[in-house]
Protein backbone atom coordinates (compact mmCIF):
# COMPACT_ATOMS: atom_id res chain seq x y z
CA UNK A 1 -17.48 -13.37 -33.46
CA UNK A 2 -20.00 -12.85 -30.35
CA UNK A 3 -18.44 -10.83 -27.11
CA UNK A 4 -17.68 -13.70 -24.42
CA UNK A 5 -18.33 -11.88 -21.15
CA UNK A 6 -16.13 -14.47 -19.26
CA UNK A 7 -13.17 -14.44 -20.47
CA UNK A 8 -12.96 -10.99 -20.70
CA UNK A 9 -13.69 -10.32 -16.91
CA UNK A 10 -11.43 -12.84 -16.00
CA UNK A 11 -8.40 -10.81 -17.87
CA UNK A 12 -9.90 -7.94 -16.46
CA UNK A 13 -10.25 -9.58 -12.60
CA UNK A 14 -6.52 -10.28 -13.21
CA UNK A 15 -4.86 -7.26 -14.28
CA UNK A 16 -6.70 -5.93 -11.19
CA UNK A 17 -4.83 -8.70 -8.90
CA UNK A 18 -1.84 -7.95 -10.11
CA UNK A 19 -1.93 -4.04 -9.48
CA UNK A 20 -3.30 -5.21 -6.06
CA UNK A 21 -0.40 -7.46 -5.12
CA UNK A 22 2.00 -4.42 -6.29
CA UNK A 23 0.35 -2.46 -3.94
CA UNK A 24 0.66 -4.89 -1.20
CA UNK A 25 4.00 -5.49 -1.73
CA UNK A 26 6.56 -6.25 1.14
CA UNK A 27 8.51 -3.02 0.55
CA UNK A 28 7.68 0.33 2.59
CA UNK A 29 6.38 2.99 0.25
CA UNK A 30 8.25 6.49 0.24
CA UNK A 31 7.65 7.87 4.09
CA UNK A 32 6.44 4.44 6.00
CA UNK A 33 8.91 2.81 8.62
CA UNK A 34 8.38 -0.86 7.77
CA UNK A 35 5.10 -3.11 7.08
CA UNK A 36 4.84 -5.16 9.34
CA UNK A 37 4.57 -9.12 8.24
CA UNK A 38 1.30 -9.96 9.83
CA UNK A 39 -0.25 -7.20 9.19
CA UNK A 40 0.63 -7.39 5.43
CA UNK A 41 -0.25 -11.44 5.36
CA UNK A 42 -3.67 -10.75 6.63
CA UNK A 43 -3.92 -7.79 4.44
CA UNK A 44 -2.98 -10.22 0.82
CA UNK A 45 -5.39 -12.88 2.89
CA UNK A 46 -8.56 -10.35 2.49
CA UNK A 47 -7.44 -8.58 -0.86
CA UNK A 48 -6.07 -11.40 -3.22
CA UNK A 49 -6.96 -14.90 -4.68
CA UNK A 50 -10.93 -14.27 -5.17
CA UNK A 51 -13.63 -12.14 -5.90
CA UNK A 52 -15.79 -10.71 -8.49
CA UNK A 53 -14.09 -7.62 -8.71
CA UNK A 54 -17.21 -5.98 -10.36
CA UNK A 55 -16.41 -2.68 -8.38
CA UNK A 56 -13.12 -2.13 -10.26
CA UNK A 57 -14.08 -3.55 -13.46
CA UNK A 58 -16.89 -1.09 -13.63
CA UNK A 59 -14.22 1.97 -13.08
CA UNK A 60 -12.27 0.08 -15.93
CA UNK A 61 -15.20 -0.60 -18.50
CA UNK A 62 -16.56 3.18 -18.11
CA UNK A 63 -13.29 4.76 -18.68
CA UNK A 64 -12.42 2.18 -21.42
CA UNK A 65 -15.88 3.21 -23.49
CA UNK A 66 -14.12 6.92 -23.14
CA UNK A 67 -11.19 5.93 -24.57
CA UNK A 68 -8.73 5.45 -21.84
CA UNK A 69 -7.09 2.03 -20.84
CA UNK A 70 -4.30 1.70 -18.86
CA UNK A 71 -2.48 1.11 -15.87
CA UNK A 72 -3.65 4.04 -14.23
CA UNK A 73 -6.74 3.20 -14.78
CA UNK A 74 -6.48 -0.34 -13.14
CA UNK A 75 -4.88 2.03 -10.37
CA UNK A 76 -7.54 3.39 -9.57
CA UNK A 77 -10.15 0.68 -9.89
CA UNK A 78 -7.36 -1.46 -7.39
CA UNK A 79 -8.43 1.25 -4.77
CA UNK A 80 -12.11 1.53 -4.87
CA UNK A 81 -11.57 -2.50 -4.38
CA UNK A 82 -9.25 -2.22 -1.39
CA UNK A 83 -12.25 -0.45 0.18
CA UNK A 84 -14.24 -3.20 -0.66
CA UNK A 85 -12.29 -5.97 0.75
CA UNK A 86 -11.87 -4.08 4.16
CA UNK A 87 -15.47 -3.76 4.10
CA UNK A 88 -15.79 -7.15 4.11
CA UNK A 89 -13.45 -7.98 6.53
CA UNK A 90 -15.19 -5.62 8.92
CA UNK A 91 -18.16 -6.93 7.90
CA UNK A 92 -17.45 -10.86 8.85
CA UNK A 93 -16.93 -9.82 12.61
CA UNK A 94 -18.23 -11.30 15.23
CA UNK A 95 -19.98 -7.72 15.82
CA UNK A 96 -20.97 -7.46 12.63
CA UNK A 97 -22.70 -10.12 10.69
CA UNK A 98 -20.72 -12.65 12.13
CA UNK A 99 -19.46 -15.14 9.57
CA UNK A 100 -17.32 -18.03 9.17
CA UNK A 101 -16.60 -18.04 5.21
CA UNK A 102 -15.90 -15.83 2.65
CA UNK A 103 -15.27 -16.55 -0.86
CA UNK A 104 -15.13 -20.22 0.30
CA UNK A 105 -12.96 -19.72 2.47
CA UNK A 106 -12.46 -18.81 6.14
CA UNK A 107 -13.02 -15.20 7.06
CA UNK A 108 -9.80 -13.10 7.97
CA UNK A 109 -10.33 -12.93 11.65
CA UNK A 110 -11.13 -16.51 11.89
CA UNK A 111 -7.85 -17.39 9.75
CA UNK A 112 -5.81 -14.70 12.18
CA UNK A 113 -7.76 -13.69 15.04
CA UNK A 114 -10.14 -10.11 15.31
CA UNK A 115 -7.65 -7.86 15.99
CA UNK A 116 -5.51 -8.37 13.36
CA UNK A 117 -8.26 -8.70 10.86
CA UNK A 118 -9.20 -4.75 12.34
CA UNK A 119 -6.21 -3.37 11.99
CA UNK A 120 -6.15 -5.68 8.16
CA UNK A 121 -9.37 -3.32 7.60
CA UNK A 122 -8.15 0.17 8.75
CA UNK A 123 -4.93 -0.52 6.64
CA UNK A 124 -6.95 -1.85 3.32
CA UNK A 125 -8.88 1.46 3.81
CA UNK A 126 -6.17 3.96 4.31
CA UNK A 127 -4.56 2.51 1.86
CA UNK A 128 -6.65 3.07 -0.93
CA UNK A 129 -7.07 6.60 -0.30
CA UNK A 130 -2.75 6.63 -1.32
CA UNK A 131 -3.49 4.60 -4.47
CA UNK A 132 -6.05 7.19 -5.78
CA UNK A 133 -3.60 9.79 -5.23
CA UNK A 134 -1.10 8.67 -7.30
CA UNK A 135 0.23 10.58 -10.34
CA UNK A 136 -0.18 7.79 -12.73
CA UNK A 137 -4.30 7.78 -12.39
CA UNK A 138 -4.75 11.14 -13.79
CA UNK A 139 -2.65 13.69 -14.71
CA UNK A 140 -4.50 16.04 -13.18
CA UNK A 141 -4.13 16.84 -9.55
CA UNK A 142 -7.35 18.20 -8.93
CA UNK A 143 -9.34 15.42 -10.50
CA UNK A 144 -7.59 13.18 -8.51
CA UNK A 145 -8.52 15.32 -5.15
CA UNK A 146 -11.97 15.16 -6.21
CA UNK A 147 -11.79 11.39 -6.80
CA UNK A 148 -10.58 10.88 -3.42
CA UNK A 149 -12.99 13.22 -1.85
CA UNK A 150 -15.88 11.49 -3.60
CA UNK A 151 -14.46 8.26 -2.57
CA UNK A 152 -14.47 9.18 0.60
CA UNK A 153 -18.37 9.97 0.53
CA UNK A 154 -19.24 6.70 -1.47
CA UNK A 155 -17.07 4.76 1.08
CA UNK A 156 -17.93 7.26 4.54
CA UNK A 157 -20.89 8.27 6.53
CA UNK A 158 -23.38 9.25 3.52
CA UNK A 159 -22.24 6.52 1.77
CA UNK A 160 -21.56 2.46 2.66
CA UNK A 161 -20.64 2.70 6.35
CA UNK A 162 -23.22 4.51 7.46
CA UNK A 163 -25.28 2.42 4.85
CA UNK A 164 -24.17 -0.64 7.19
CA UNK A 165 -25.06 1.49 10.59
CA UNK A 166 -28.80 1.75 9.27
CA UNK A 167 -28.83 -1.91 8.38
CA UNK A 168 -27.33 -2.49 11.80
CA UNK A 169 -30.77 -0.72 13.08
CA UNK A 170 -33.13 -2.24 10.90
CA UNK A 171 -32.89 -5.73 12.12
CA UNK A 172 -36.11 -7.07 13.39
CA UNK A 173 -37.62 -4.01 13.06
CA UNK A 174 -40.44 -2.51 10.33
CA UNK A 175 -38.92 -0.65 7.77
CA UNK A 176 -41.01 1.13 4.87
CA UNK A 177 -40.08 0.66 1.28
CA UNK A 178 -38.37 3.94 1.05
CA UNK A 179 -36.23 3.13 4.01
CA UNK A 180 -34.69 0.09 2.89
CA UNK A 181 -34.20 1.45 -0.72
CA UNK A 182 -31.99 4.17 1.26
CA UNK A 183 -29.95 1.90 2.99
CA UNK A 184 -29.28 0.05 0.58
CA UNK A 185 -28.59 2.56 -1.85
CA UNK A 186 -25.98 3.64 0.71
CA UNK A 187 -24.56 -0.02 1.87
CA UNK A 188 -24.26 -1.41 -1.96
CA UNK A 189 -25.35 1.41 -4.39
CA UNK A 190 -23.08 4.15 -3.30
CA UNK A 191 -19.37 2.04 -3.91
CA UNK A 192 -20.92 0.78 -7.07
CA UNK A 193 -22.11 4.46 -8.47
CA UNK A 194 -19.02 5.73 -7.75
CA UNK A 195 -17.19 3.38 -9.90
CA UNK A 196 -18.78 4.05 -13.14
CA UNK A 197 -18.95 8.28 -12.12
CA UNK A 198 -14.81 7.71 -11.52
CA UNK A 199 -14.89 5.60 -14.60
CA UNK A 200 -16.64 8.24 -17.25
CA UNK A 201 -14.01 11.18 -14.82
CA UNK A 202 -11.27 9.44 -15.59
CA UNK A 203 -11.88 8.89 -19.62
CA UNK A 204 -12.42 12.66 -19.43
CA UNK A 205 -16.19 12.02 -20.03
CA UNK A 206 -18.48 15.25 -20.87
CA UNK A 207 -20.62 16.23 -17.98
CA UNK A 208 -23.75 15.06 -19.84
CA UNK A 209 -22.40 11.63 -20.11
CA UNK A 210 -20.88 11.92 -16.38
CA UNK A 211 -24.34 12.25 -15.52
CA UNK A 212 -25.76 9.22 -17.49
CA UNK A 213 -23.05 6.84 -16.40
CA UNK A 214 -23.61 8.01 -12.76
CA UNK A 215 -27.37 7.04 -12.90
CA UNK A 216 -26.44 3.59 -14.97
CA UNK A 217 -24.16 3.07 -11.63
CA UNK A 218 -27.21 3.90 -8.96
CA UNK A 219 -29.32 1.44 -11.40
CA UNK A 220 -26.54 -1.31 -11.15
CA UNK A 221 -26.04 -0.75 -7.05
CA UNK A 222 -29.77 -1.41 -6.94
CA UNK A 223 -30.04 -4.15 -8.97
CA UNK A 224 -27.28 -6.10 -7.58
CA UNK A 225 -28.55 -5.69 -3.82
CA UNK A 226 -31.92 -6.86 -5.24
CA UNK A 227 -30.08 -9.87 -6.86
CA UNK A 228 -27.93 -10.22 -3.40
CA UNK A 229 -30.93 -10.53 -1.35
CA UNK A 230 -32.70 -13.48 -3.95
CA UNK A 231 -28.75 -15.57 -3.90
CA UNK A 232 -29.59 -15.11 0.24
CA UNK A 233 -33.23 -16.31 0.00
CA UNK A 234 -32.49 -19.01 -2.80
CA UNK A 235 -28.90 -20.02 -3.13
CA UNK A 236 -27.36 -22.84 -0.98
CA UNK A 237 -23.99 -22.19 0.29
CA UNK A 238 -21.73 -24.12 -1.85
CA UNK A 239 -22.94 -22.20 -4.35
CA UNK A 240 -22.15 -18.45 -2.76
CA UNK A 241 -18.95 -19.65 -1.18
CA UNK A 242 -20.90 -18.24 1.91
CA UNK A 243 -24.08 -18.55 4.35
CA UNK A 244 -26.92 -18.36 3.04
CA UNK A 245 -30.26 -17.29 4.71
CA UNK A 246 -28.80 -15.11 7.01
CA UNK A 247 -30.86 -12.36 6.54
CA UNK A 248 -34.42 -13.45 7.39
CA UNK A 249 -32.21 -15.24 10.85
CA UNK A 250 -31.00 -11.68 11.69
CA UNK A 251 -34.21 -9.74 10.69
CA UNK A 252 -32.51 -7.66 7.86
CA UNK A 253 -35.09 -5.35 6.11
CA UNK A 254 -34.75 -6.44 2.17
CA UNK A 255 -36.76 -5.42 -0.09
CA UNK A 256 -37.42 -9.07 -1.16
CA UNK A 257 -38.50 -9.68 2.49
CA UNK A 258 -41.17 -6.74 1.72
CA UNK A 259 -42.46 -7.89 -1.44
CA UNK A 260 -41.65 -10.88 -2.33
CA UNK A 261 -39.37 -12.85 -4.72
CA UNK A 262 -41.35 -12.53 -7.82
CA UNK A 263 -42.04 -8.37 -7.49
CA UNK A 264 -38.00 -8.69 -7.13
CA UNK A 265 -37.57 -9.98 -10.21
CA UNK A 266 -40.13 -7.83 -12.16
CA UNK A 267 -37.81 -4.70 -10.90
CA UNK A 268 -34.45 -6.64 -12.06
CA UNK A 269 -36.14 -6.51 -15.84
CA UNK A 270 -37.12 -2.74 -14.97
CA UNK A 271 -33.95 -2.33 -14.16
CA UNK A 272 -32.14 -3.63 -16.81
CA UNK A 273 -34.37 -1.76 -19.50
CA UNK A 274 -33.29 1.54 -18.27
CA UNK A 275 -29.58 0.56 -17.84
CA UNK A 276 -29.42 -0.72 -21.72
CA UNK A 277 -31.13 3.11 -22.67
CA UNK A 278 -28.82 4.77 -21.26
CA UNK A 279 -26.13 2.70 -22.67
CA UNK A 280 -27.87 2.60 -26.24
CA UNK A 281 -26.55 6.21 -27.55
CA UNK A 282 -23.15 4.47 -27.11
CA UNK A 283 -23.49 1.65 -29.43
CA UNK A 284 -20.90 -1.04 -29.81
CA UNK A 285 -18.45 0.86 -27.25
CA UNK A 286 -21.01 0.01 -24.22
CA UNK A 287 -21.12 -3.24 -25.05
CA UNK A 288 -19.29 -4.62 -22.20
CA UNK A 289 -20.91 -2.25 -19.68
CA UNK A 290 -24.56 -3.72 -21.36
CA UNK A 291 -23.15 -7.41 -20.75
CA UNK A 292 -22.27 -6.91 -16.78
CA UNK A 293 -25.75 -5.16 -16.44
CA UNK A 294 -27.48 -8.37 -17.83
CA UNK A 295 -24.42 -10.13 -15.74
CA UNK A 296 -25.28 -8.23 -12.18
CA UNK A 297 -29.61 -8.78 -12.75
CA UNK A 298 -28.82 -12.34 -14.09
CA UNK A 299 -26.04 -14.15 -11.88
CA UNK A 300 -26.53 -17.14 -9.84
CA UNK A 301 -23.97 -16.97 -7.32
């Protein structure tokens, strides 16, 4: 019987909700006071009910090829996408890019107000960091320090925020090839590498293979920015649940913008190439991880 990609992300998408609505339960964990309601609404508002959730199923899908899959794993995965979704809702600001929607729907500080959707980001943030830490990811306490610490990288000032601040800078302003590719591979890449690296940690991966899943993850952060950018130029916004053509109105520096849709889509097939040899000394066990490659270069909305 041929692999259905669907139906498997979708179980995957959901095993991920439900780990992230445990985590955003009602109930104080060990050494909080109380969370308050609000807070915790706006919170389950950003977090649940939608999404890809490509970031965690990449840490589950590389760990999974290694062997290991279980609710530790989806742990883990549920934190690198709480960073995610306070990214967004930080993101959506009025300061930031400004938008109405998200995920077809309205954006967290237009369905509360911009306060509360900062404080909804600050709390999705910290909170991952205590997920990633628990003892049910790994039994290892230092690999779980280093997961946090590189987390903290991917997610920090080498990594997607200050990915964002150079974005910030870049608008209607010249920007050479090299300089968007490191923006970007700071904004998108550096979440999206880390979740196949934590993927082959976790699965207790050899460093060899750490190595080649870590580059398959740099391939796939570049590849879907590259894709991003084409939805932005191409897709209407029923489609993307969002606006659309928002980067050419704010001046963003794309690499699309630089060299054209067509160029863009030569590079996809590049990329894709190099992603299926690296997978291809796996054989049938990458054969999820092959199908979300072709997903990320290939997907329409």
């Amino acid at each position: 019987m041929a692999f259905e990609l669907k139906p498997h992300l979708a179980k995957q998408a959901g095993r991920v909700e439900e780990t992230l609505s445990v985590l955003l339960t009602a109930d104080p964990a060990d050494q909080e006071t109380q969370r308050p309601e609000r807070l915790l609404e706006a919170m389950r508002y950003a977090a649940l009910g939608g999404g890809k959730r490509l970031r965690p199923i990449l840490v589950l899908e590389t760990a999974r090829m290694f062997g290991r899959d279980d609710p530790g794993i989806v742990i883990a995965g549920s934190a690198l996408e709480l960073i995610h979704c306070y990214s967004l809702v930080h993101d959506d600001l009025p300061t930031m890019d400004d938008d109405d929607l998200r995920r077809g729907q309205p954006t967290v500080h237009r369905a509360f107000d911009e306060a509360t959707a900062i404080l909804a980001g600050d709390a999705l943030l910290t909170l991952a960091f205590d997920a990633i830490t628990l003892d049910r990811v790994h039994p290892d306490p230092h690999l779980r320090l280093e997961l946090c610490r590189d987390l903290s990288r991917a997610a920090g000032i080498g990594g997607m925020a200050g990915g964002q601040m150079l974005d910030l800078q870049s608008e209607h302003r010249s920007r050479t090839e090299t300089e968007i590719r490191t923006l970007q591979s700071m904004k998108t890449g550096a979440l999206l590498r880390y979740a196949c690296r934590a993927g082959a940690r976790l699965g207790n991966a050899s460093e060899q293979d750490i190595g080649r899943l870590t580059r398959f993850g740099e391939i796939i952060g570049l590849a879907f920015q590259l894709a991003d950018d084409l939805l932005d130029l191409e897709a209407s916004p029923e489609r993307m649940g969002k606006a659309t053509g928002k980067d050419a109105e704010a001046g963003k520096a794309t690499l699309v913008a630089l060299s054209g849709p067509e160029r863009t889509r030569q590079e996809l097939a590049s990329l894709l190439e190099e992603a299926e040899a690296l997978l291809a000394p796996y054989g049938q066990r990458a054969e999820t991880l092959s199908a979300l490659a072709r997903y990320v270069v290939q997907r329409d909305h």
